[in-house]
Protein backbone atom coordinates (compact mmCIF):
# COMPACT_ATOMS: atom_id res chain seq x y z
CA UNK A 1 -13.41 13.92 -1.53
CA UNK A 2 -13.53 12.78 1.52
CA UNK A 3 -10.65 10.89 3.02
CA UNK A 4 -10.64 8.22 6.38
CA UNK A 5 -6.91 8.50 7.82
CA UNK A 6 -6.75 6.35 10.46
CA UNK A 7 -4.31 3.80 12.43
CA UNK A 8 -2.77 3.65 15.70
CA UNK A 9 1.01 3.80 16.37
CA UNK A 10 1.39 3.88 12.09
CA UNK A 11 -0.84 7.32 11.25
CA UNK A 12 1.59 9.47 11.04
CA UNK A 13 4.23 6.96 9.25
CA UNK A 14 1.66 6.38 6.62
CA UNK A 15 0.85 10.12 6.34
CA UNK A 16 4.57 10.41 5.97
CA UNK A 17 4.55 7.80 3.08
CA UNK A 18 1.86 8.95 1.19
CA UNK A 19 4.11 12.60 1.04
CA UNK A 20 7.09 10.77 -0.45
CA UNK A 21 4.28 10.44 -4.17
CA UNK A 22 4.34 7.62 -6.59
CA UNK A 23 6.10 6.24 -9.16
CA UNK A 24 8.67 3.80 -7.99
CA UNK A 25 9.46 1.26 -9.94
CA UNK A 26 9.95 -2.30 -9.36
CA UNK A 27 13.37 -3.26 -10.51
CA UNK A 28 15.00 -6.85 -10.47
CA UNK A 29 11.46 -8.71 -9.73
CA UNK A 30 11.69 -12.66 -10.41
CA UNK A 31 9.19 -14.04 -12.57
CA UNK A 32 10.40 -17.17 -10.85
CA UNK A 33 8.57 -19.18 -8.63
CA UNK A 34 9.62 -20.37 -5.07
CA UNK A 35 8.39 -21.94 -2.06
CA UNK A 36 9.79 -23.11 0.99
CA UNK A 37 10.69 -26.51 -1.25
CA UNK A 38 11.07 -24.76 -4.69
CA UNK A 39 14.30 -23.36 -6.38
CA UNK A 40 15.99 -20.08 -6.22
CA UNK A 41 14.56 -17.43 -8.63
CA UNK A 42 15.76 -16.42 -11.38
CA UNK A 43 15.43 -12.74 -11.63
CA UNK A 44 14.57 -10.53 -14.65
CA UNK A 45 13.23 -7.08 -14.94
CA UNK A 46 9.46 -6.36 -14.62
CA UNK A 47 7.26 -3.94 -15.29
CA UNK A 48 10.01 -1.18 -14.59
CA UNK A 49 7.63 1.25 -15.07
CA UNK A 50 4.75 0.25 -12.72
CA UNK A 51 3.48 2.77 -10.10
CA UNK A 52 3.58 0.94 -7.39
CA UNK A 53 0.34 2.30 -5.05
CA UNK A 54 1.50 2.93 -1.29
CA UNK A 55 -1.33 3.97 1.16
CA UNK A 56 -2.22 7.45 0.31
CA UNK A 57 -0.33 7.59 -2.89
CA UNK A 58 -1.92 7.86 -6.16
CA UNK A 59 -5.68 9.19 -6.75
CA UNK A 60 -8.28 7.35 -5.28
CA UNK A 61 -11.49 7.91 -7.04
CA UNK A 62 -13.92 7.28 -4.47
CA UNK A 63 -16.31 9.63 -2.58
CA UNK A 64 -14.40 7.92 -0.02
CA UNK A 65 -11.01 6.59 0.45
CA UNK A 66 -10.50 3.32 3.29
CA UNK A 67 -6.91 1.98 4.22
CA UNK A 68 -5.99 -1.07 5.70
CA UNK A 69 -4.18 -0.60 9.12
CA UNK A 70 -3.19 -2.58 12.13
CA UNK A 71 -5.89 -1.52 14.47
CA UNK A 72 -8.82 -1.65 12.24
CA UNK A 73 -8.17 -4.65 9.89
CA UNK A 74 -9.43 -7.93 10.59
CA UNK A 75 -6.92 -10.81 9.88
CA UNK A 76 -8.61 -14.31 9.57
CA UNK A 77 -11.94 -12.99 10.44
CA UNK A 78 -14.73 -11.08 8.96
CA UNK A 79 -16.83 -8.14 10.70
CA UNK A 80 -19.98 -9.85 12.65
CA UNK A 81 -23.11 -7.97 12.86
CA UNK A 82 -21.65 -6.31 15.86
CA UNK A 83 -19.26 -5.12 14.54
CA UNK A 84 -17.66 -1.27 15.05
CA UNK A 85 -17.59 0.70 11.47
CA UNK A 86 -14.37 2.42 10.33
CA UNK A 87 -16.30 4.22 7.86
CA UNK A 88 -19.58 5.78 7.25
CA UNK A 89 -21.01 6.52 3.96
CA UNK A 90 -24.68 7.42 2.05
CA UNK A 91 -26.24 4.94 -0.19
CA UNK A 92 -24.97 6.02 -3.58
CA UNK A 93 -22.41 7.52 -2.81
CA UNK A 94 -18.00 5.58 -3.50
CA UNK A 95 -15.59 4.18 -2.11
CA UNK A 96 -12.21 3.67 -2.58
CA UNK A 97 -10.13 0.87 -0.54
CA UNK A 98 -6.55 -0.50 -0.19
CA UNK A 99 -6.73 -4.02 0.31
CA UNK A 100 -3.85 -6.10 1.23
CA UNK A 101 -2.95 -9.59 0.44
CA UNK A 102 -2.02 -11.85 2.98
CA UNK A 103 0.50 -14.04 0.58
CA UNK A 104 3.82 -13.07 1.62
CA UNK A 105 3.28 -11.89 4.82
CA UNK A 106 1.55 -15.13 6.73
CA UNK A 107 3.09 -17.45 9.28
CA UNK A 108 4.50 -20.09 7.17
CA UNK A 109 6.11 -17.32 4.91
CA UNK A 110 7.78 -16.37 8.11
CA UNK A 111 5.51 -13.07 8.40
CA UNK A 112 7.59 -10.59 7.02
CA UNK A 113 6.91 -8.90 3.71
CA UNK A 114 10.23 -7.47 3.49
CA UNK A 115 12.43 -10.55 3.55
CA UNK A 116 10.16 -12.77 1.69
CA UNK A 117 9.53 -10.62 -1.62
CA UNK A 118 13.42 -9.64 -0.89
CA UNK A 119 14.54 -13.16 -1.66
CA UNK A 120 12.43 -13.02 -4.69
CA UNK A 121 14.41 -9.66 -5.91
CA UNK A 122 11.64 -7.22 -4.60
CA UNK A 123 13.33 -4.35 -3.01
CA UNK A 124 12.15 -2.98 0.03
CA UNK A 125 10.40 0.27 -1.18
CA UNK A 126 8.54 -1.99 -3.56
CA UNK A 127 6.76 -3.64 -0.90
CA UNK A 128 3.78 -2.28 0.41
CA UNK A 129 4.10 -0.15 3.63
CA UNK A 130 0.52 -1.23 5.00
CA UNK A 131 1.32 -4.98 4.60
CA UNK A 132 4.59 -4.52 6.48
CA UNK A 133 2.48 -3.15 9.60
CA UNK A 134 -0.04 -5.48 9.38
CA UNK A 135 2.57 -8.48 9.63
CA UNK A 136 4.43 -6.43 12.38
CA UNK A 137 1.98 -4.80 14.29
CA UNK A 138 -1.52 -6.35 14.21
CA UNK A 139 -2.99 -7.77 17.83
CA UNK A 140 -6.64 -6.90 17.66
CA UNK A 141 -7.12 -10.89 17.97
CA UNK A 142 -5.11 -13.77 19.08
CA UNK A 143 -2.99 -14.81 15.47
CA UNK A 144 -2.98 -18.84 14.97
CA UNK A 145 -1.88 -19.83 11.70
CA UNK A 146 -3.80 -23.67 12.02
CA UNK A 147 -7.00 -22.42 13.21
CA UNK A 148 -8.00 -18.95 11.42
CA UNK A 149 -8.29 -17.75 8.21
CA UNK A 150 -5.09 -16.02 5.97
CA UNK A 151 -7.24 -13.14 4.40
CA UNK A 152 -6.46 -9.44 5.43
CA UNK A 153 -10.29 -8.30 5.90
CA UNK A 154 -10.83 -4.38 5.62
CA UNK A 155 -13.81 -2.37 6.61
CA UNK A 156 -16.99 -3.10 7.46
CA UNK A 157 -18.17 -0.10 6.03
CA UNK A 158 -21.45 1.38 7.46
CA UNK A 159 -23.98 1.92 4.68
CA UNK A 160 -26.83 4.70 5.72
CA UNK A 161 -29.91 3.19 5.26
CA UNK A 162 -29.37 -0.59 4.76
CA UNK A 163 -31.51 -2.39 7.10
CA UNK A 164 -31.89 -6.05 7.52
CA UNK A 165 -34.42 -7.52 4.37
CA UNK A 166 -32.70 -4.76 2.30
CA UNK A 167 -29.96 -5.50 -0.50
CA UNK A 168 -26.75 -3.96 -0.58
CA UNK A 169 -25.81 -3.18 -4.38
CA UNK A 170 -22.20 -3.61 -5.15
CA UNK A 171 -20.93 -1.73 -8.15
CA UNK A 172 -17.41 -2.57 -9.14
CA UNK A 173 -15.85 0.35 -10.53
CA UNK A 174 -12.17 -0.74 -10.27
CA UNK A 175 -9.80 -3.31 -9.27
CA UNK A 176 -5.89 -1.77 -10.06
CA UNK A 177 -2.96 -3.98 -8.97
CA UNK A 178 -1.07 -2.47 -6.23
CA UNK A 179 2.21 -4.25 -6.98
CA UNK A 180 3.41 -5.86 -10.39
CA UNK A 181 3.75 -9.35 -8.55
CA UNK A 182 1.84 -11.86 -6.62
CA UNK A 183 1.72 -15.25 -5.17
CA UNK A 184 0.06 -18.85 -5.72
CA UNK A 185 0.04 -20.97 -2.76
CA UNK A 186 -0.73 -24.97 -1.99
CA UNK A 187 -0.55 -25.77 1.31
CA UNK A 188 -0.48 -29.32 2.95
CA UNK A 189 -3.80 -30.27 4.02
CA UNK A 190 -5.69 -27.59 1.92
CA UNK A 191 -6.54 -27.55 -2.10
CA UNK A 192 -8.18 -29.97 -4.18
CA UNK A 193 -5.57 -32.66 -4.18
CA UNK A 194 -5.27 -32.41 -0.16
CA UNK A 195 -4.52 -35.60 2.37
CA UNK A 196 -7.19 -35.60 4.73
CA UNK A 197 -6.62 -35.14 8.06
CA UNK A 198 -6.83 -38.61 9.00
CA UNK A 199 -3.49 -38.81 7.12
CA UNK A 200 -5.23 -40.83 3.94
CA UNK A 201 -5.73 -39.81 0.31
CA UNK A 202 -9.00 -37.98 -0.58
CA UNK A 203 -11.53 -40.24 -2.30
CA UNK A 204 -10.75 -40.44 -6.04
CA UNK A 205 -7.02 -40.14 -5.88
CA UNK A 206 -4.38 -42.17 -4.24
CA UNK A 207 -1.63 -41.14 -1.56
CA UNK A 208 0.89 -40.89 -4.71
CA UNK A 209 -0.96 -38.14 -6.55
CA UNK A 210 -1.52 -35.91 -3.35
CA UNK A 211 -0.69 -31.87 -3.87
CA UNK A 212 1.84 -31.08 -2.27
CA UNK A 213 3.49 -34.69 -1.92
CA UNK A 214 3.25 -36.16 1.22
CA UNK A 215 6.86 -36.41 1.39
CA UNK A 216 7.05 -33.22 1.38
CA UNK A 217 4.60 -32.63 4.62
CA UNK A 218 6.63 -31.27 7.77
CA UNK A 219 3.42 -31.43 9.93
CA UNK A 220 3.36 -31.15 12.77
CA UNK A 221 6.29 -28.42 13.49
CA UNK A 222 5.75 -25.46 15.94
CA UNK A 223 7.44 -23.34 13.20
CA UNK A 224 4.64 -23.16 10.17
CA UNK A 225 8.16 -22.03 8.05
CA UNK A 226 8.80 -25.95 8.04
CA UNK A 227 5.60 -27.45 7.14
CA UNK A 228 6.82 -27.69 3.68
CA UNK A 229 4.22 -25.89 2.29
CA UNK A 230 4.77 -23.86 -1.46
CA UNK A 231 3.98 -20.61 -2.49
CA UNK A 232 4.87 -19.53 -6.43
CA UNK A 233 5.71 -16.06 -6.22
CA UNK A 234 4.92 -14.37 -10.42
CA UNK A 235 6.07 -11.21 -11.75
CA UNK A 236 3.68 -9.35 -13.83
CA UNK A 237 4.33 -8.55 -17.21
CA UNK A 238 2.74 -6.07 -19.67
CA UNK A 239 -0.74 -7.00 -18.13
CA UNK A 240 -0.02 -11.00 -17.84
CA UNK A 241 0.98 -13.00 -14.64
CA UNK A 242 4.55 -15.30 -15.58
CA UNK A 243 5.49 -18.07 -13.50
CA UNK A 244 9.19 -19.89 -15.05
CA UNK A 245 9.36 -23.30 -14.61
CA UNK A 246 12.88 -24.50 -16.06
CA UNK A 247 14.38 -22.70 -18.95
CA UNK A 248 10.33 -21.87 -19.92
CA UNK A 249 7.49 -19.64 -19.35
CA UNK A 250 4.25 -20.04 -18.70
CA UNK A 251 2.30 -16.57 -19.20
CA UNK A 252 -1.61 -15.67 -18.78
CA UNK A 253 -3.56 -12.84 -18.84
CA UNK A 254 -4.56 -11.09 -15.35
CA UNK A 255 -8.42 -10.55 -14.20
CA UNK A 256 -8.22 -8.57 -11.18
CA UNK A 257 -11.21 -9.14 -8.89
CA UNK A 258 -12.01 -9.10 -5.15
CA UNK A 259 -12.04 -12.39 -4.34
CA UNK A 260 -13.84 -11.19 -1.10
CA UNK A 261 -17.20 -9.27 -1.05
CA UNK A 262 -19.03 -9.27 1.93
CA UNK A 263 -21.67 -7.75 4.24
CA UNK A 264 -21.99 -8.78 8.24
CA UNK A 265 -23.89 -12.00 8.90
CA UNK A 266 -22.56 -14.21 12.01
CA UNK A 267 -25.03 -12.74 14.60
CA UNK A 268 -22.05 -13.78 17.60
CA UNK A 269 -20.52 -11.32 19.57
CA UNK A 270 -17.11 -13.18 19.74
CA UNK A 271 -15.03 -11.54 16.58
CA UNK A 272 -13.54 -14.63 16.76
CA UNK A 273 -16.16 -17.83 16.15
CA UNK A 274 -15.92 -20.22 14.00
CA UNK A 275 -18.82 -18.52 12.23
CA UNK A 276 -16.57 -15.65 11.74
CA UNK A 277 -14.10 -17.29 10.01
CA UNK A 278 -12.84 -16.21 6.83
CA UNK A 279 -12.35 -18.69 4.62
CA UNK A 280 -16.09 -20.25 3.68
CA UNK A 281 -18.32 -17.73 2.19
CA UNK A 282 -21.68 -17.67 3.43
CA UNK A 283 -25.33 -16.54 2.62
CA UNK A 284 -23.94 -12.43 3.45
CA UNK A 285 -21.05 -12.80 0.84
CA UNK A 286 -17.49 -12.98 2.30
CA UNK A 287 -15.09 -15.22 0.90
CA UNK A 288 -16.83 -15.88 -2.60
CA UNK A 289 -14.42 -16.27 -4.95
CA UNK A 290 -16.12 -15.66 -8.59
CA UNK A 291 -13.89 -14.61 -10.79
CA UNK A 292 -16.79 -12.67 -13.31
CA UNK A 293 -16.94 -10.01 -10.38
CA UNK A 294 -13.99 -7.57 -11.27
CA UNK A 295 -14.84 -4.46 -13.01
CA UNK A 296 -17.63 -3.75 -14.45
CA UNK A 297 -19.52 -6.09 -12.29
CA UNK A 298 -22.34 -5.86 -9.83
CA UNK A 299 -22.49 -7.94 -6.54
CA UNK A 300 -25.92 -7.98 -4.79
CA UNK A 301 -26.06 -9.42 -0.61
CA UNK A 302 -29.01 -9.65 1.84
CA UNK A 303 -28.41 -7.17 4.30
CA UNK A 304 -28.27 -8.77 8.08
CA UNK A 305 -27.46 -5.56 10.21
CA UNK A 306 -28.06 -2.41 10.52
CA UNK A 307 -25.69 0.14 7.84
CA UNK A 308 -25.09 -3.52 6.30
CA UNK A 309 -21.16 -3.64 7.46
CA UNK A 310 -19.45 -3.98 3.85
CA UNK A 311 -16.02 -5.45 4.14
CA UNK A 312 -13.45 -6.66 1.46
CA UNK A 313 -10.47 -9.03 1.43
CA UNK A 314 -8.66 -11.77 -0.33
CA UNK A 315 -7.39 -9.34 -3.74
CA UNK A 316 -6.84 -11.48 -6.91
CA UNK A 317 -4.87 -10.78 -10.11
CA UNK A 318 -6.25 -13.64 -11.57
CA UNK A 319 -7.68 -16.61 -11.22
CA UNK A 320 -9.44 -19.91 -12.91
CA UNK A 321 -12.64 -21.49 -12.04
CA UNK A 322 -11.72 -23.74 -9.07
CA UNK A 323 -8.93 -22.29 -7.65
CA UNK A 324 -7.76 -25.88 -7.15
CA UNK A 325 -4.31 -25.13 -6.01
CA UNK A 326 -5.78 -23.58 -2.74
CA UNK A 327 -5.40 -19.78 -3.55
CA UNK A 328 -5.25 -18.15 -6.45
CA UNK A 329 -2.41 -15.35 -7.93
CA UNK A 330 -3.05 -13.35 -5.16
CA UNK A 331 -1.88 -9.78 -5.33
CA UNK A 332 -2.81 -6.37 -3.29
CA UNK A 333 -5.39 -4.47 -5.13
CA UNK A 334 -7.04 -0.77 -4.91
CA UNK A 335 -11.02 -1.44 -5.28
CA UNK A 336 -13.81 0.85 -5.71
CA UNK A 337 -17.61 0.30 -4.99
CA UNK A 338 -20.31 2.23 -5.24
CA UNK A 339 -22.81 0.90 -2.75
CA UNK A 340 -26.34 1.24 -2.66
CA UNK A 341 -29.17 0.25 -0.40
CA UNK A 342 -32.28 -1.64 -2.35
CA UNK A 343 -35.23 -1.87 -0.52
CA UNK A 344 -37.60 -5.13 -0.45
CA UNK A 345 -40.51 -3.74 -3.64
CA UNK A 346 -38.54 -1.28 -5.32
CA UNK A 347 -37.31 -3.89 -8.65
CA UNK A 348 -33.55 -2.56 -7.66
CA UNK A 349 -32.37 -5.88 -6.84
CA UNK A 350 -32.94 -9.06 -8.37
CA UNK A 351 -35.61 -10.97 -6.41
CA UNK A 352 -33.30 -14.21 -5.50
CA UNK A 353 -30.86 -11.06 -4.36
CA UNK A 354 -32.99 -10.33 -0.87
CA UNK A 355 -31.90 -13.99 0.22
CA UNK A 356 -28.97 -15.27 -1.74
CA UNK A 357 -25.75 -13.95 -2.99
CA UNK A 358 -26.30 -12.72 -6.30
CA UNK A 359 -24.18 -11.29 -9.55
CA UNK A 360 -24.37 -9.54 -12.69
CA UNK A 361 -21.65 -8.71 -15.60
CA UNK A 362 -22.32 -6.67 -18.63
CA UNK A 363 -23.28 -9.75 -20.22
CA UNK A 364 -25.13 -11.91 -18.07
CA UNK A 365 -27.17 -12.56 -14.85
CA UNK A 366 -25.02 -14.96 -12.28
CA UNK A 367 -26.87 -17.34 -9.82
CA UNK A 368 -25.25 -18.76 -6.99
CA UNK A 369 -24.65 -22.02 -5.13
CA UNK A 370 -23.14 -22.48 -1.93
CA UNK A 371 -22.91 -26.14 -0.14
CA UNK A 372 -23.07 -24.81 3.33
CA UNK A 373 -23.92 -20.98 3.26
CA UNK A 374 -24.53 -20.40 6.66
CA UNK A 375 -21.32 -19.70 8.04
CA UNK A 376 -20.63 -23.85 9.13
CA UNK A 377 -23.14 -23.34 11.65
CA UNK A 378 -24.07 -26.95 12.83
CA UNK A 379 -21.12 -28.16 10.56
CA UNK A 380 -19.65 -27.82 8.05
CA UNK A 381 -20.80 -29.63 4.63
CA UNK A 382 -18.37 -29.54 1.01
CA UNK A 383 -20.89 -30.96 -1.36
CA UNK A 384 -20.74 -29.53 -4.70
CA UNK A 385 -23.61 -31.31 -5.57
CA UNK A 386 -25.53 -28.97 -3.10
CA UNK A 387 -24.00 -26.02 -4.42
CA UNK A 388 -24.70 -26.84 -7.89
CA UNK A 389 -28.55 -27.66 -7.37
CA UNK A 390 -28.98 -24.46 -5.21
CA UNK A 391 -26.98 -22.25 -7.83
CA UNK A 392 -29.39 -24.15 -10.35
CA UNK A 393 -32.70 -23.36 -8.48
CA UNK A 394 -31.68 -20.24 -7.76
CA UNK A 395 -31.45 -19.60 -11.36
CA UNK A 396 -34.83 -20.83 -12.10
CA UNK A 397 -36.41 -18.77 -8.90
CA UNK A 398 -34.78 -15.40 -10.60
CA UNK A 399 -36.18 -16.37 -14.49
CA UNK A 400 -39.60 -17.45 -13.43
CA UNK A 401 -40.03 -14.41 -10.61
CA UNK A 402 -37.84 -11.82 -13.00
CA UNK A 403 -38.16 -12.83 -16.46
CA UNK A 404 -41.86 -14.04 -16.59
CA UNK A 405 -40.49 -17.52 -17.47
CA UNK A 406 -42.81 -20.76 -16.50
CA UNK A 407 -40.67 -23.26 -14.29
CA UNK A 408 -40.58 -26.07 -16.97
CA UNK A 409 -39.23 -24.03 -20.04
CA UNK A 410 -36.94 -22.19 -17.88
CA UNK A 411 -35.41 -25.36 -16.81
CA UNK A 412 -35.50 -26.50 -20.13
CA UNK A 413 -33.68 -23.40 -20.96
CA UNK A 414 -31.08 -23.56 -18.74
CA UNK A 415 -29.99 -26.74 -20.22
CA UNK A 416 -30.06 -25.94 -23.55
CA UNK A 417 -28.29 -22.23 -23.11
CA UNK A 418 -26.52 -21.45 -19.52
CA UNK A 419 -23.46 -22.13 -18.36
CA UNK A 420 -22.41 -23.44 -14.65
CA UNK A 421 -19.14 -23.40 -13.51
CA UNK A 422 -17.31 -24.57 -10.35
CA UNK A 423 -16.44 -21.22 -8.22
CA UNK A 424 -13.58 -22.69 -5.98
CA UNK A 425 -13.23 -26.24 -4.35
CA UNK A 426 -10.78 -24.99 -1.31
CA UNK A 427 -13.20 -22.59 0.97
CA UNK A 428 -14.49 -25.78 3.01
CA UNK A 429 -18.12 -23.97 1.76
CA UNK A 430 -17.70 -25.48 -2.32
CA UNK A 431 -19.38 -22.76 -4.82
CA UNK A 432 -21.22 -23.04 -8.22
CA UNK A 433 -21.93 -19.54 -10.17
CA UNK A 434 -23.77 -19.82 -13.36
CA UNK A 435 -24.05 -17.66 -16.70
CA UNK A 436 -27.36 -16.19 -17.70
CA UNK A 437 -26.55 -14.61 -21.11
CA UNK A 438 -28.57 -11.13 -21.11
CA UNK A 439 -28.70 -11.40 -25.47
CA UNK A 440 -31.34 -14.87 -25.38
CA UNK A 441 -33.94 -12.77 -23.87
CA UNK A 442 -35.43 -10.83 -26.77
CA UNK A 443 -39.51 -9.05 -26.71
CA UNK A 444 -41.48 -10.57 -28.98
C-alpha cells in the first residue's frame, strides 16, 4: 500500500503519533449537550472501548492513504480547477482519507479542540491530533469566521485519466467514526428557523419562534465566542448518537456519510472566491449533503479539470433529511473511495451523471436537485421549488434515456412510486434527492 505522509512543521509529530498505536479509550465523555448558552454536562462513560483513529493509526484499507494537515487542507474553501494535487492515483485503484470535522475547533468554539471537548469530559489524548494542528497551525488562506465556510476540505485528489466531459465514479467503501462523539450546531443567522439579515423573521414564522432566540443573538461582537451561538456536543453509544436534555435521553441510530463529495469546478484562480466557497454545493459535487451516500453507495460528478481534483469534507455521524438545525451530528470520519474515470459512450455512468450530480444505493437510483448549482455565480438563489423540479426532471431524463421509459408514463411513474426528499435547507444552494427503487423495474 501506498502511503502519502505529508505536512509541514507537523510531519514528524504525526509520524511520531501514529508510533504510539491505537486503542485508547475515551473515558468520562458527556452525552450532555452544551453550547455557549447551554448547561454544564453531565458526564457518563462512553464507549470505553472505542479505538479512537489518530493519523496513521489503525489500518487504512486503501491503495492509498490521504491525511489532513495544515499545509495541504483547505478550510472554508474547496480545490478550484487550478488547484495543486496532494495525491495522485489510477482510475480504479482506493483511497483511504482522514477527514476532520470542523465542530469543535471553529472560531466561535474558541478554536481549540483541546479545551472545548475538555469541558465536555474529553481528555486530551482523545482528541484528534490532526484537528489540533489544523485549529493551531493552518494559514494557507486568510481565516474569517463571517465570510467563509466551517468545513475542513481534504485533497483534491488527482485522478489519471479524468478529463473534462468524463464522470468520476465514487464508490463508498467505508465511513468509520474517528471519535465516539460529535457535535450539532445552530448558529444565529444560519438554519431553517434563521432571522434574516435585515434583522426580521423569515417568511412563515414570526420573530418569537426564531432558532436560536433572538435574545439570545450577541451579534455583532469581534469575539465570535459571544455571538451566542449553540453547539450540542453527543456521546456515542453502542452505535447510537445521545444527546440528554434534563433527567432524559434522547438516542438515535448513527449513519455515517461524507456529507462532502466533490470534484473541482470554480474555473477562478483566487482559492478564495466566492465561487469557492464551501458551503453551497454545486453542479461538481462539494457540499451535498445526502444522507443515502455512506457505505455502500456510489456518487457520480461531471468532471471539470484535468485528473478531476476529488476532495472530501464536512464528516457526518448522522443526519436527517433537512439538516434544519444548520449542521448535522458532525463527527471526524476515516472514508474510503474507489474512484474511477467513465468516459462519455462507455454505459459506466448514468447518462444525467455527465452533467448533474448523481447517486446510487443498493436499492435505488438517486436524482438530484440543486436551486443554484453553479457555485452562486451571478447570485445566489434558495428556491426549493427549483431544486425539486430539477431533481424531478432529472429523474425523468435518466428513466426515459436509461430505462427505455416514454416521458409521460415515467412521469406518471414517478408519482405513483418514487420518493423525493428535502436534502438540507441551510447550504444557501437548497437540495432535493429522490428514490428510484431498483425492484419496480422488472423484464417482461
Amino acid at each position: 500500500m501506498e502511503t502519502l505522509w505529508s505536512g509541514l512543521g507537523r510531519r514528524e509529530f504525526l509520524r511520531a503519533v501514529a508510533a504510539v498505536g491505537a486503542g485508547a479509550g475515551v473515558v468520562g465523555v458527556a452525552a450532555c449537550s452544551s453550547g455557549s448558552s447551554a448547561n454544564s454536562p453531565d458526564n457518563t462513560a462512553a464507549a470505553a472501548d472505542f479505538t479512537i483513529l489518530q493519523p496513521g493509526e489503525g489500518e487504512p484499507t486503501g491503495d492509498h492513504y490521504l491525511q489532513s494537515v495544515p499545509d495541504q487542507v483547505l478550510w472554508g474553501y474547496v480545490p478550484t480547477v487550478h488547484a495543486a494535487p496532494v495525491l495522485r492515483m489510477r482510475s480504479g485503484q482506493t483511497v483511504t482519507i482522514d477527514a476532520v470535522s470542523h465542530e469543535g475547533i471553529l472560531e466561535d468554539q474558541g478554536r481549540n479542540p483541546v479545551e472545548y471537548f475538555g469541558a465536555q469530559g474529553v481528555s486530551e489524548a482523545d482528541v484528534l491530533q490532526d484537528a489540533i494542528a489544523i485549529a493551531a497551525e493552518y494559514n494557507r488562506t486568510p481565516r474569517n469566521f463571517d465570510k467563509d465556510g466551517p468545513h475542513v476540505v481534504t485533497g483534491p485528489v488527482f485522478v489519471e485519466g479524468a478529463e473534462p466531459g468524463d464522470v468520476l465514479k465514487i464508490e463508498i467503501l467505508q465511513a468509520v467514526p474517528r471519535v465516539p462523539y460529535g457535535v450539532v450546531s445552530s448558529r444565529h443567522g444560519k438554519g431553517a428557523l434563521a432571522r434574516t439579515a435585515d434583522k426580521e423573521a423569515p417568511a412563515g414564522i414570526s420573530l418569537a419562534e426564531v432558532m436560536p432566540p433572538v435574545a439570545t443573538d450577541g451579534r455583532p461582537n469581534p469575539d465570535p465566542t459571544k455571538y451566542g451561538n449553540v453547539s450540542t456536543f453527543t456521546a456515542v453509544e453502542d452505535g447510537h448518537g445521545v444527546m440528554s436534555y434534563g433527567a432524559a435521553r434522547v438516542r438515535f441510530p448513527l449513519r455515517p456519510f461524507m456529507g462532502m463529495m466533490g470534484v473541482a469546478f470554480s474555473q477562478d484562480s483566487d482559492p478564495t472566491a466566492a465561487s469557492a466557497n464551501s458551503i453551497p454545493p454545486t453542479v461538481g459535487g462539494g457540499n451535498i449533503d445526502i444522507r443515502l451516500l455512506g457505505e455502500g453507495a456510489t456518487f457520480y460528478l461531471p468532471v471539470f479539470a484535468e485528473g478531476a481534483l476529488f476532495y472530501v469534507g464536512d464528516p457526518h455521524m448522522a443526519m436527517g433529511d433537512g439538516e434544519v438545525a444548520l449542521t448535522a451530528m458532525e463527527g471526524s470520519l476515516r472514508g474510503s473511495y474507489r474512484l474511477s474515470v467513465c468516459k462519455p459512450g462507455s454505459g459506466d455512468a448514468p447518462s444525467v451523471a455527465y452533467r448533474y450530480p448523481f447517486g446510487e444505493t443498493a436499492d435505488a437510483w438517486v436524482p438530484i436537485g440543486l436551486s443554484d448549482p453553479d457555485g452562486s455565480i451571478g447570485g445566489q438563489g434558495s428556491d426549493l421549488d427549483v431544486a425539486m423540479r430539477r431533481a424531478v426532471v432529472n429523474a425523468l431524463d435518466f428513466l426515459e434515456t436509461d430505462q427505455g421509459m416514454d416521458r409521460a408514463t415515467a412521469y406518471a411513474y414517478l408519482s405513483a412510486a418514487a420518493d423525493f426528499s428535502v436534502s438540507q435547507v441551510v447550504d444557501r444552494t437548497v437540495g432535493v434527492h429522490g428514490q428510484v427503487y431498483k425492484s419496480h423495474f422488472v423484464e417482461s
